[in-house]
C-alpha atoms as a PDB file:
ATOM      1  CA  UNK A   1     -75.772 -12.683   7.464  1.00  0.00           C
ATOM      2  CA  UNK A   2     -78.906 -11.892   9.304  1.00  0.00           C
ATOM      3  CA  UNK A   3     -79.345  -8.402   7.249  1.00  0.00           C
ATOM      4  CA  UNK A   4     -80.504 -10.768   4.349  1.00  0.00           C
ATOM      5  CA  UNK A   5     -83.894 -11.549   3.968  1.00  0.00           C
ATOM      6  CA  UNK A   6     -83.855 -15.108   3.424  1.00  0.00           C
ATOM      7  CA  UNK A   7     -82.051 -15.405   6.098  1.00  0.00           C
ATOM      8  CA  UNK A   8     -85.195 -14.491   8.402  1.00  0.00           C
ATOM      9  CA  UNK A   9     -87.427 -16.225   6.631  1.00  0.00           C
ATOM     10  CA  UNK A  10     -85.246 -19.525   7.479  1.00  0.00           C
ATOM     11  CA  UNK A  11     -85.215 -18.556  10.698  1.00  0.00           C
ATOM     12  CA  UNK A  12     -88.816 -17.885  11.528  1.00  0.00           C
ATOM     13  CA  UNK A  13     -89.242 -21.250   9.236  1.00  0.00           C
ATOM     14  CA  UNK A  14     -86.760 -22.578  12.129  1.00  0.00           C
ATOM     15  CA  UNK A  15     -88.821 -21.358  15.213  1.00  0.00           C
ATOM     16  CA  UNK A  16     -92.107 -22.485  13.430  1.00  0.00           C
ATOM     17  CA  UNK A  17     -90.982 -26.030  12.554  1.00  0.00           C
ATOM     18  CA  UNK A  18     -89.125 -26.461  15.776  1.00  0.00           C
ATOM     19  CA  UNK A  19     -91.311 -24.952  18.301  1.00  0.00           C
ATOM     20  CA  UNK A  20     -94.844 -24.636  17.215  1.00  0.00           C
ATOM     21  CA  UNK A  21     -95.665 -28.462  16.522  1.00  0.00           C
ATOM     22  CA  UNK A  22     -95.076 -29.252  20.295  1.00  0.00           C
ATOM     23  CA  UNK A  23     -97.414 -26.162  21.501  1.00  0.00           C
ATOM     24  CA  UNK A  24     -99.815 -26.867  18.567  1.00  0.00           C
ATOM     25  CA  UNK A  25    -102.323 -29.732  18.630  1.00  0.00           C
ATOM     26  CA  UNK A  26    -101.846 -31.893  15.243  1.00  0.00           C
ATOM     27  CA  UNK A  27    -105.129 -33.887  15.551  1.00  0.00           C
ATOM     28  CA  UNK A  28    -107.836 -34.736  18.680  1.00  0.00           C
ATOM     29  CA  UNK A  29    -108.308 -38.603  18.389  1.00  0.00           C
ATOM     30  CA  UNK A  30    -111.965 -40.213  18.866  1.00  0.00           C
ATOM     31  CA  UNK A  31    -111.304 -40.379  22.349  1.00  0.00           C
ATOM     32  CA  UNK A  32    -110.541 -36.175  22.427  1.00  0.00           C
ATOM     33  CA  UNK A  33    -107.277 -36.562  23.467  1.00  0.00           C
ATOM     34  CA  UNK A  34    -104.949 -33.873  21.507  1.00  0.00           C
ATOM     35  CA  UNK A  35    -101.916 -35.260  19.452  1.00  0.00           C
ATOM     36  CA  UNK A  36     -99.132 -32.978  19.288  1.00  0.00           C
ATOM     37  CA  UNK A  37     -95.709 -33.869  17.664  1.00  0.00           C
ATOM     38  CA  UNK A  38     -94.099 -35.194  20.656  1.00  0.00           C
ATOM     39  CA  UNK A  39     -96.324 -37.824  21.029  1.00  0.00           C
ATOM     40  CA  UNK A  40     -95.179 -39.567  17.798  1.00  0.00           C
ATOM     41  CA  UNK A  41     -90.926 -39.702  17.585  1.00  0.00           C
ATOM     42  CA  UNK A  42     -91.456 -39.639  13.798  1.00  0.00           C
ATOM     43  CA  UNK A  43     -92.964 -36.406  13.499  1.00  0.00           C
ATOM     44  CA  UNK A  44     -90.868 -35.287  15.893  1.00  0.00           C
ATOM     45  CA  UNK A  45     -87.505 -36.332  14.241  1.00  0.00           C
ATOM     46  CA  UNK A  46     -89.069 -34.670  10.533  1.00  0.00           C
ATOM     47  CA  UNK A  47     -89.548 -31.327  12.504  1.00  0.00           C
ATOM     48  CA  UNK A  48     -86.254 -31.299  13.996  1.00  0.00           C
ATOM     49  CA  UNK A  49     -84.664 -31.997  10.969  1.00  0.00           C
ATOM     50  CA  UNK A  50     -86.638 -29.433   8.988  1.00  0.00           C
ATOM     51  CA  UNK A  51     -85.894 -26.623  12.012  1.00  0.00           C
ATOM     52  CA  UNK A  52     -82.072 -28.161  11.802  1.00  0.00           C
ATOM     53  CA  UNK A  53     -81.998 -27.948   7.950  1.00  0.00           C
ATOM     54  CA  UNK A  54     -83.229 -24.346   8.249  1.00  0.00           C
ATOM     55  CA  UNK A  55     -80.309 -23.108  10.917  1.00  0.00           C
ATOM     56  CA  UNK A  56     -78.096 -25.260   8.460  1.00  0.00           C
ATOM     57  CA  UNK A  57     -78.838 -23.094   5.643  1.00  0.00           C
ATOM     58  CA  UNK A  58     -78.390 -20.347   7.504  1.00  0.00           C
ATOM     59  CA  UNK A  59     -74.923 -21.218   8.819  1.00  0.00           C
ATOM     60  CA  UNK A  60     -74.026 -21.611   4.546  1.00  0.00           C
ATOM     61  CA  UNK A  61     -74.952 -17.562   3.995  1.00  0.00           C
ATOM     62  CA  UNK A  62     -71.709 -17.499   1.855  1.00  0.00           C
ATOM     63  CA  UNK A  63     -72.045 -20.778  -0.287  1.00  0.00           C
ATOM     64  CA  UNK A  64     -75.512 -19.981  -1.508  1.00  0.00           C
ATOM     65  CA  UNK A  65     -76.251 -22.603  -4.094  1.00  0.00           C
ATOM     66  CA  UNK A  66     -75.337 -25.225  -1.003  1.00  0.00           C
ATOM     67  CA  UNK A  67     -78.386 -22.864   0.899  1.00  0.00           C
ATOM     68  CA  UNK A  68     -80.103 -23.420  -2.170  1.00  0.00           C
ATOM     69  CA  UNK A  69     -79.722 -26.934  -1.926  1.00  0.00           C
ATOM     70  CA  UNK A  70     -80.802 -27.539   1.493  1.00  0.00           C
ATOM     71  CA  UNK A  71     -83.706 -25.722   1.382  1.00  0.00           C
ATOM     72  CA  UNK A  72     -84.671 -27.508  -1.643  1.00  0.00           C
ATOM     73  CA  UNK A  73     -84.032 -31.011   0.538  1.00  0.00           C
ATOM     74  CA  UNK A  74     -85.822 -28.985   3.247  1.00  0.00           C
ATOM     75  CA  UNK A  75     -89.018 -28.190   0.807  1.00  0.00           C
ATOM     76  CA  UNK A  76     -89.170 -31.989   0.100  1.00  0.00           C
ATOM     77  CA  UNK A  77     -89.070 -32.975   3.967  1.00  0.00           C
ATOM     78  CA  UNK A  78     -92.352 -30.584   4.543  1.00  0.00           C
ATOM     79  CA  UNK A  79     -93.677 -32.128   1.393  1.00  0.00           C
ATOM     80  CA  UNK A  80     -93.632 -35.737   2.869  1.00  0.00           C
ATOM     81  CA  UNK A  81     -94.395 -34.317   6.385  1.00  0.00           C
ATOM     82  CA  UNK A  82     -98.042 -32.711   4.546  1.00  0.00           C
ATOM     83  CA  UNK A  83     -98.332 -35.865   2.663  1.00  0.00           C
ATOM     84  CA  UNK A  84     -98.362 -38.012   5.792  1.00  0.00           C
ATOM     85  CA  UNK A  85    -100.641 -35.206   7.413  1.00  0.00           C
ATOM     86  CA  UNK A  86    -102.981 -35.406   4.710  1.00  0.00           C
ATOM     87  CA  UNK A  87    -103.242 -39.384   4.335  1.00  0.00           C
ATOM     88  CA  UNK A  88    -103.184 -38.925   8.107  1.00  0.00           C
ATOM     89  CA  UNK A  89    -106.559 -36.592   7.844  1.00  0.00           C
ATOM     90  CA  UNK A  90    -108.487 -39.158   5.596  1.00  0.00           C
ATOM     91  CA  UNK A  91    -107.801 -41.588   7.896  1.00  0.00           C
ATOM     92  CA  UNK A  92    -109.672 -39.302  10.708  1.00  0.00           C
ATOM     93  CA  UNK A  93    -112.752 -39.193   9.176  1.00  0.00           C
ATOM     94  CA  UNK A  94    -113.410 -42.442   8.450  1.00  0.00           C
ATOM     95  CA  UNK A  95    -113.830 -43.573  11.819  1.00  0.00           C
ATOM     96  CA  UNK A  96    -117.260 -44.438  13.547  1.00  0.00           C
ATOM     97  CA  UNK A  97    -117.004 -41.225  15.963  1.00  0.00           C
ATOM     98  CA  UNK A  98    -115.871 -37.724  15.074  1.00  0.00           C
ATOM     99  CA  UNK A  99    -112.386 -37.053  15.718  1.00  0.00           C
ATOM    100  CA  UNK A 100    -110.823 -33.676  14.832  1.00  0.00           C
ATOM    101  CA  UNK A 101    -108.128 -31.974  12.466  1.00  0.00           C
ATOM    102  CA  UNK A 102    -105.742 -29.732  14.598  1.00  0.00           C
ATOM    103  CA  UNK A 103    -104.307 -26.422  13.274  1.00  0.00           C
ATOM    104  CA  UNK A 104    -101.018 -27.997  13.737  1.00  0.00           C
ATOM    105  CA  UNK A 105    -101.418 -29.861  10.664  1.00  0.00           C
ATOM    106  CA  UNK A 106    -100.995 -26.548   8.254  1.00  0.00           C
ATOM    107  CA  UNK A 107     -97.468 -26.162   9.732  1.00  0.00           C
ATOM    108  CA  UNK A 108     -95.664 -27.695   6.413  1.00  0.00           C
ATOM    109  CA  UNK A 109     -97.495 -25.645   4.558  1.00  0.00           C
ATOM    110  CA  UNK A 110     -96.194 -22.256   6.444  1.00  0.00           C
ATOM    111  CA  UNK A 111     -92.429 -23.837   6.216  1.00  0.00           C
ATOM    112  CA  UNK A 112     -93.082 -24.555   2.381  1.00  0.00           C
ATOM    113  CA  UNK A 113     -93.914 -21.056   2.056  1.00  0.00           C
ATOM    114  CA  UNK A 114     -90.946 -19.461   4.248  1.00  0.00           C
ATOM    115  CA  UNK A 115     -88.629 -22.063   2.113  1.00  0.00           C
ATOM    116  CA  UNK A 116     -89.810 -20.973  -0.913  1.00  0.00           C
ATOM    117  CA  UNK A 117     -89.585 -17.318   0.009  1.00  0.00           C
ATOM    118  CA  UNK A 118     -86.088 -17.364   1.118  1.00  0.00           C
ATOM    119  CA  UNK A 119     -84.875 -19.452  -2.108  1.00  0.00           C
ATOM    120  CA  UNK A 120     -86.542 -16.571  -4.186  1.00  0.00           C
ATOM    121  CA  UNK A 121     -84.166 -14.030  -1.816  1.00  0.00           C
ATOM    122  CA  UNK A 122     -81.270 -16.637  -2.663  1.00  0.00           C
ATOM    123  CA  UNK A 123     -82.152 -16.151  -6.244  1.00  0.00           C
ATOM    124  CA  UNK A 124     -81.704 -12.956  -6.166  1.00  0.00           C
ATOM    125  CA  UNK A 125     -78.388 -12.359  -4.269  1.00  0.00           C
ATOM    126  CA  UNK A 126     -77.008 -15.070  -6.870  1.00  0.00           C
ATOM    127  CA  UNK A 127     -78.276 -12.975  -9.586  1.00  0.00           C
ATOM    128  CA  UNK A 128     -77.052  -9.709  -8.123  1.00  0.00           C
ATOM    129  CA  UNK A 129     -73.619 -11.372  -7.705  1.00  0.00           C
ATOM    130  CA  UNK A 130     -73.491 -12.717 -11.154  1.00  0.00           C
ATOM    131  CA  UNK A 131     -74.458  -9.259 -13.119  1.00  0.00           C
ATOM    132  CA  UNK A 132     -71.652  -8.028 -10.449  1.00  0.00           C
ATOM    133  CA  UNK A 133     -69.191 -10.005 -11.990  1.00  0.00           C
ATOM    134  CA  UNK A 134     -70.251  -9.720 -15.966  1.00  0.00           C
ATOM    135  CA  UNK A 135     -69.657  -5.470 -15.155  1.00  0.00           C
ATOM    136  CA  UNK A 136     -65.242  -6.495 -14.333  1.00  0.00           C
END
Protein backbone atom coordinates (compact mmCIF):
# COMPACT_ATOMS: atom_id res chain seq x y z
CA UNK A 1 0.00 0.00 0.00
CA UNK A 2 2.19 2.84 0.98
CA UNK A 3 5.22 1.45 -1.36
CA UNK A 4 3.03 2.88 -4.28
CA UNK A 5 3.53 6.16 -5.40
CA UNK A 6 0.18 7.44 -5.67
CA UNK A 7 -0.35 6.46 -2.63
CA UNK A 8 2.03 9.35 -1.21
CA UNK A 9 1.00 11.70 -3.34
CA UNK A 10 -2.70 11.23 -1.77
CA UNK A 11 -1.32 11.43 1.29
CA UNK A 12 0.77 14.55 1.19
CA UNK A 13 -2.50 15.84 -0.90
CA UNK A 14 -4.19 14.70 2.59
CA UNK A 15 -1.82 16.65 5.00
CA UNK A 16 -1.90 19.71 2.57
CA UNK A 17 -5.70 19.95 2.23
CA UNK A 18 -6.28 19.07 5.83
CA UNK A 19 -3.68 20.91 7.65
CA UNK A 20 -2.24 23.74 5.73
CA UNK A 21 -5.54 25.88 5.13
CA UNK A 22 -5.89 26.39 8.98
CA UNK A 23 -2.00 27.48 9.38
CA UNK A 24 -2.21 29.35 6.02
CA UNK A 25 -3.88 32.76 5.68
CA UNK A 26 -6.56 32.55 2.66
CA UNK A 27 -7.11 36.35 2.31
CA UNK A 28 -6.38 39.71 4.76
CA UNK A 29 -9.78 41.63 4.63
CA UNK A 30 -9.80 45.64 4.34
CA UNK A 31 -9.66 45.78 7.88
CA UNK A 32 -6.09 43.43 7.85
CA UNK A 33 -7.50 40.86 9.66
CA UNK A 34 -6.22 37.32 8.13
CA UNK A 35 -8.95 34.76 6.95
CA UNK A 36 -7.93 31.32 7.30
CA UNK A 37 -10.29 28.30 6.60
CA UNK A 38 -11.63 27.96 9.98
CA UNK A 39 -13.14 31.08 9.99
CA UNK A 40 -15.67 30.13 7.25
CA UNK A 41 -17.42 26.34 8.07
CA UNK A 42 -17.76 26.06 4.27
CA UNK A 43 -14.29 26.06 3.40
CA UNK A 44 -13.67 24.19 6.14
CA UNK A 45 -16.15 21.28 5.41
CA UNK A 46 -14.63 21.31 1.33
CA UNK A 47 -11.08 20.77 2.89
CA UNK A 48 -12.06 18.10 5.12
CA UNK A 49 -13.77 16.37 2.62
CA UNK A 50 -11.00 16.74 0.05
CA UNK A 51 -8.23 15.52 2.96
CA UNK A 52 -11.10 12.67 3.77
CA UNK A 53 -11.54 11.78 0.05
CA UNK A 54 -7.74 11.50 -0.21
CA UNK A 55 -7.28 8.90 2.99
CA UNK A 56 -10.47 7.31 1.28
CA UNK A 57 -8.65 6.57 -1.77
CA UNK A 58 -6.02 5.42 -0.05
CA UNK A 59 -7.90 2.92 2.11
CA UNK A 60 -9.27 1.45 -1.79
CA UNK A 61 -5.31 0.55 -2.83
CA UNK A 62 -6.80 -2.79 -4.13
CA UNK A 63 -10.01 -1.58 -6.06
CA UNK A 64 -8.18 0.97 -8.13
CA UNK A 65 -10.70 2.19 -10.62
CA UNK A 66 -12.95 3.01 -7.23
CA UNK A 67 -9.36 5.16 -6.28
CA UNK A 68 -9.70 6.33 -9.62
CA UNK A 69 -13.02 7.45 -9.05
CA UNK A 70 -12.63 9.31 -5.95
CA UNK A 71 -9.90 11.17 -6.88
CA UNK A 72 -11.65 12.17 -9.92
CA UNK A 73 -14.74 13.41 -7.41
CA UNK A 74 -11.79 14.72 -5.35
CA UNK A 75 -10.26 16.80 -8.53
CA UNK A 76 -13.78 18.33 -8.99
CA UNK A 77 -14.11 19.37 -5.15
CA UNK A 78 -10.61 21.46 -5.54
CA UNK A 79 -12.02 22.67 -8.80
CA UNK A 80 -15.10 24.35 -7.11
CA UNK A 81 -12.96 25.14 -3.98
CA UNK A 82 -10.42 27.42 -6.74
CA UNK A 83 -13.49 28.58 -8.42
CA UNK A 84 -14.95 30.06 -5.24
CA UNK A 85 -11.27 31.29 -4.41
CA UNK A 86 -11.00 32.95 -7.57
CA UNK A 87 -14.60 34.71 -7.72
CA UNK A 88 -13.61 35.19 -4.09
CA UNK A 89 -10.26 37.23 -5.31
CA UNK A 90 -12.23 39.56 -7.76
CA UNK A 91 -14.35 40.36 -5.20
CA UNK A 92 -11.11 41.66 -3.08
CA UNK A 93 -10.10 44.08 -5.31
CA UNK A 94 -12.94 45.83 -5.94
CA UNK A 95 -13.28 47.31 -2.70
CA UNK A 96 -12.52 51.06 -1.78
CA UNK A 97 -9.30 50.00 0.40
CA UNK A 98 -6.66 47.42 -0.44
CA UNK A 99 -7.25 44.15 0.97
CA UNK A 100 -4.89 41.23 0.25
CA UNK A 101 -4.72 37.68 -1.52
CA UNK A 102 -3.23 35.05 0.96
CA UNK A 103 -0.95 32.18 -0.21
CA UNK A 104 -3.55 29.96 1.13
CA UNK A 105 -5.59 30.47 -1.82
CA UNK A 106 -3.10 28.31 -4.28
CA UNK A 107 -3.83 25.27 -2.03
CA UNK A 108 -6.43 23.63 -4.71
CA UNK A 109 -4.16 24.10 -7.09
CA UNK A 110 -1.26 21.94 -5.19
CA UNK A 111 -4.15 19.15 -4.40
CA UNK A 112 -5.16 19.29 -8.22
CA UNK A 113 -1.71 18.57 -8.98
CA UNK A 114 -1.02 15.70 -6.26
CA UNK A 115 -4.60 14.25 -7.60
CA UNK A 116 -3.63 14.29 -10.88
CA UNK A 117 -0.23 12.81 -10.19
CA UNK A 118 -1.41 9.90 -8.28
CA UNK A 119 -4.28 9.03 -10.97
CA UNK A 120 -1.35 8.98 -13.58
CA UNK A 121 0.45 6.28 -10.89
CA UNK A 122 -3.15 4.57 -10.85
CA UNK A 123 -2.94 4.48 -14.56
CA UNK A 124 -0.17 2.81 -14.60
CA UNK A 125 -0.57 -0.03 -12.01
CA UNK A 126 -3.97 -0.68 -14.02
CA UNK A 127 -2.01 -0.90 -17.09
CA UNK A 128 0.74 -3.03 -15.61
CA UNK A 129 -1.99 -5.36 -14.27
CA UNK A 130 -3.81 -5.60 -17.49
CA UNK A 131 -0.60 -6.49 -19.87
CA UNK A 132 -0.11 -8.99 -16.70
CA UNK A 133 -3.08 -10.70 -17.47
CA UNK A 134 -3.05 -10.62 -21.59
CA UNK A 135 0.74 -12.70 -20.96
CA UNK A 136 -1.72 -16.09 -19.04
Amino acid sequence: MIQRIQTVYLLIQALVAGVLPFFVNLWSDAEGMEIYAKNDIMISIAFYTSAALSVIAIVYFKNRKNQFVINRLNIILNLFLLGFFVYRSLNLSGETSVSEKGIGMLIPIVSIVLLFLANRGIKKDEDLVKSVDRLR
